[in-house]
C-alpha atoms as a PDB file:
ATOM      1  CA  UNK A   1      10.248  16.020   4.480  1.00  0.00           C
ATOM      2  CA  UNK A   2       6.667  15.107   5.025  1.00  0.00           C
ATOM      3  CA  UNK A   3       5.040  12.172   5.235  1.00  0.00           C
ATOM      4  CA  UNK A   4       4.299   9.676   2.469  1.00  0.00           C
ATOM      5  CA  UNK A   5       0.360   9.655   1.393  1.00  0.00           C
ATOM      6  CA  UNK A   6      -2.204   6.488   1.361  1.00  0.00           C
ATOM      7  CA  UNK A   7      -1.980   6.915  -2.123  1.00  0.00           C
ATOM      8  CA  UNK A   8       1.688   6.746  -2.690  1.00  0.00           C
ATOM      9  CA  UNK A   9       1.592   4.007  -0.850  1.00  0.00           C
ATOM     10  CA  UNK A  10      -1.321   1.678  -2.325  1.00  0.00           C
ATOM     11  CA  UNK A  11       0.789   2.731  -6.044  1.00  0.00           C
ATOM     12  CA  UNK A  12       3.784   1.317  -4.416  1.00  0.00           C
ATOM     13  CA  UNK A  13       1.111  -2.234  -3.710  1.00  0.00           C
ATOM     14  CA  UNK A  14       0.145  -1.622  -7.161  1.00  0.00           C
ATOM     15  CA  UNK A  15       3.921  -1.829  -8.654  1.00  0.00           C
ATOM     16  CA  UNK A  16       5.034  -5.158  -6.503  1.00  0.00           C
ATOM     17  CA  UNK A  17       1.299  -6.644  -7.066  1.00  0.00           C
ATOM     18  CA  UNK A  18       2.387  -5.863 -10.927  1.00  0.00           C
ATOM     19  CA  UNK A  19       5.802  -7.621 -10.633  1.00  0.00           C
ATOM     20  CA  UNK A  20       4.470 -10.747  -9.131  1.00  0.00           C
ATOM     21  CA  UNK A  21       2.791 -13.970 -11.631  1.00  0.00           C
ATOM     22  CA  UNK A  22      -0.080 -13.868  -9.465  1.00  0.00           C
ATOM     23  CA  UNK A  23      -0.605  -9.863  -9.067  1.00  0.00           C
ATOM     24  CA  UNK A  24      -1.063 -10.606  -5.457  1.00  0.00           C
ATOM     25  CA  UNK A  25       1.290  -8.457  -2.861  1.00  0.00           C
ATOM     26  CA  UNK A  26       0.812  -9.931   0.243  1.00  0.00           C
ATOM     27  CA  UNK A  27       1.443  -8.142   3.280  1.00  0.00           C
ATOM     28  CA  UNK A  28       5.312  -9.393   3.634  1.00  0.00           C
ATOM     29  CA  UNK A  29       6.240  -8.471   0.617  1.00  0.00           C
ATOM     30  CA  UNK A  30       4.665  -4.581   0.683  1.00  0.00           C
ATOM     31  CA  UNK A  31       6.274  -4.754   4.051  1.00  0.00           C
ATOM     32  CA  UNK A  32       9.488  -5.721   3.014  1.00  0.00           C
ATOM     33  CA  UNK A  33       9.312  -3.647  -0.801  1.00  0.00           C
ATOM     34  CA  UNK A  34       7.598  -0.519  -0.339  1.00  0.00           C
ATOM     35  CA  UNK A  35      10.598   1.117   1.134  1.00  0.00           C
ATOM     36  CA  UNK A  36      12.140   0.128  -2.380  1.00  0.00           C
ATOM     37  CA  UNK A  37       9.520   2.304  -3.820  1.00  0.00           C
ATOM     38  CA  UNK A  38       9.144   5.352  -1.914  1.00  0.00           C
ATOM     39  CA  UNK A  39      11.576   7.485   0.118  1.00  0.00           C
ATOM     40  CA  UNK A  40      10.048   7.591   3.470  1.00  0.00           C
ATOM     41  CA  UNK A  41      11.073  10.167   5.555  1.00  0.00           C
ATOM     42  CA  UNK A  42      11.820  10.252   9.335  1.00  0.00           C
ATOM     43  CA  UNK A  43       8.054  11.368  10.462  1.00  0.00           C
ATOM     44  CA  UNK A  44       6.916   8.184   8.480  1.00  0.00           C
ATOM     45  CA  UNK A  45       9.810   5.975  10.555  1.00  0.00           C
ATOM     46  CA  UNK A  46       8.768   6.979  13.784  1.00  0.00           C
ATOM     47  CA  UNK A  47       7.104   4.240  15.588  1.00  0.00           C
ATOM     48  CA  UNK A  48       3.364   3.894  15.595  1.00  0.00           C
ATOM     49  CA  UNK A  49       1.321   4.941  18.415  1.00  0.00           C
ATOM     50  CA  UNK A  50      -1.456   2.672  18.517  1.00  0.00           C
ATOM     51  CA  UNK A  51       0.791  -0.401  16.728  1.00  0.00           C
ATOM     52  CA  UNK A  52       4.385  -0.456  18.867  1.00  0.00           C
ATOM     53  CA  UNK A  53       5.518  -2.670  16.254  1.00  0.00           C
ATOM     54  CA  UNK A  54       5.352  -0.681  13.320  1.00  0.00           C
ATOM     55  CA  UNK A  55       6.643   1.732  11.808  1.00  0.00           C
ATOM     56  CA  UNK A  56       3.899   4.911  10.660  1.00  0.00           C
ATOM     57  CA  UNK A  57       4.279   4.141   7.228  1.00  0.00           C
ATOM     58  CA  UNK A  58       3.246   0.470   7.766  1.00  0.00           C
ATOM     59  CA  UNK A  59       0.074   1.771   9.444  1.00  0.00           C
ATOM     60  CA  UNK A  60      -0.608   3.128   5.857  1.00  0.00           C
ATOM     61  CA  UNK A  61      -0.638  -0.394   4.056  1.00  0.00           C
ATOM     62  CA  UNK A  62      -3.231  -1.957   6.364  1.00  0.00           C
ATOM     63  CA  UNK A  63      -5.547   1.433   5.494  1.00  0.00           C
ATOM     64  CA  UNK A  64      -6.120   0.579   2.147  1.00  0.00           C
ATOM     65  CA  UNK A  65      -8.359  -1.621   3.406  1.00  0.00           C
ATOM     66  CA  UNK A  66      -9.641  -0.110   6.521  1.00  0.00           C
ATOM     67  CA  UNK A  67     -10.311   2.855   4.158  1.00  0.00           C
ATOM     68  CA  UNK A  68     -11.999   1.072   0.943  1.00  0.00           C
ATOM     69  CA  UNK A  69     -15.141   3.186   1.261  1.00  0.00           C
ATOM     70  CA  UNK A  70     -13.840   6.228   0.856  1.00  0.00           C
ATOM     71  CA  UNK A  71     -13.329   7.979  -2.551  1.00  0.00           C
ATOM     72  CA  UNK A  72      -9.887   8.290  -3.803  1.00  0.00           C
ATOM     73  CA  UNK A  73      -8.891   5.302  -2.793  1.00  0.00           C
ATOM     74  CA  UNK A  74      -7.040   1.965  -4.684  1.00  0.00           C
ATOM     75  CA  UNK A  75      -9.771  -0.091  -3.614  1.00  0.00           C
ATOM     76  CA  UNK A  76     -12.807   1.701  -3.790  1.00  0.00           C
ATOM     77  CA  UNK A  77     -11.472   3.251  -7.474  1.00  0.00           C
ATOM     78  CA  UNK A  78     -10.705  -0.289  -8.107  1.00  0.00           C
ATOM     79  CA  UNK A  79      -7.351  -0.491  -7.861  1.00  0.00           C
ATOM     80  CA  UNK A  80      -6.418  -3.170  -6.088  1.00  0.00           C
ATOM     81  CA  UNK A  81      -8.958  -5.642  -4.397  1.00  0.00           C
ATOM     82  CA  UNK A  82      -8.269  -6.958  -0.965  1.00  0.00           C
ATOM     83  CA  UNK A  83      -7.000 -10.548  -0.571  1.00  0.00           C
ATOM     84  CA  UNK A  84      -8.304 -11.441   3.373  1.00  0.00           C
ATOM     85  CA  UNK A  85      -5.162 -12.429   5.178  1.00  0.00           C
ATOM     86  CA  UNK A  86      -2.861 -12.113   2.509  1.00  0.00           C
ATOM     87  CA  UNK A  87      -2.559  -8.846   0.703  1.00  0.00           C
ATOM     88  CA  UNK A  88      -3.746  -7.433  -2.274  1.00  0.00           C
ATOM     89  CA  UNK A  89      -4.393  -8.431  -5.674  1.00  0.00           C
ATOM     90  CA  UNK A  90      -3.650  -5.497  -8.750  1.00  0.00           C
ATOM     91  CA  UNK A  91      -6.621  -5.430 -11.172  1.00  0.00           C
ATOM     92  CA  UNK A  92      -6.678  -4.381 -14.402  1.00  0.00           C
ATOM     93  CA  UNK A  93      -7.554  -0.606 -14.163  1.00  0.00           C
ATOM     94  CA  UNK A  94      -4.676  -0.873 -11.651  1.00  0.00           C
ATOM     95  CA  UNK A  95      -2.149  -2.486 -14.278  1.00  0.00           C
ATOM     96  CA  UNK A  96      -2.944   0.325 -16.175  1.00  0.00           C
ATOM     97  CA  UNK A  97      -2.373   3.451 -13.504  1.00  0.00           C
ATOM     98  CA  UNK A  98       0.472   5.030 -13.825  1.00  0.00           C
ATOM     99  CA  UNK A  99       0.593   7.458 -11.084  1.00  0.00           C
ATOM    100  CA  UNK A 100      -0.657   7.668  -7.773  1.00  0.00           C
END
């Protein structure tokens, strides 16, 4: 089975950030409920090289942000919007996607 995208992920953010009063995920909670979203293979279980910590999929939830310039993606399609230190917040074009 291969990996799980950036994209799957950030519409996994998108679908807890929806569930939530506030329509913030923070970073616990897409740690905790992405799994619940997605069927993540062994390749994205493996541990992270350059974070010993995590878990490769994990990697993926911090490069929404790291990757907000680039075209495609949940933030810079506005999506989601970054909330420093905390997560990310669904917007309204993101309420309404319903597909990654």
């Amino acid at each position: 089975m291969a990996r799980v995208t950036e994209n799957e992920v950030a519409f996994a953010v998108v679908q807890i950030a929806r569930g939530v009063t506030t329509g913030v995920a923070t970073f616990h909670m897409c740690k905790t409920q992405v799994p619940n979203h997605l069927s993540l293979s062994t390749a994205d279980r493996k541990q992270s090289v350059t974070r010993p910590n995590e878990e490769m999929w994990e990697q993926q939830i911090r490069n929404i942000k790291s990757h907000y310039k680039v075209p495609g993606n949940y933030i810079c399609e506005g999506y989601l919007e970054h909330v420093p230190r905390v997560g990310y917040r669904v917007t309204n074009a993101g309420r309404k996607r319903t597909h990654p």
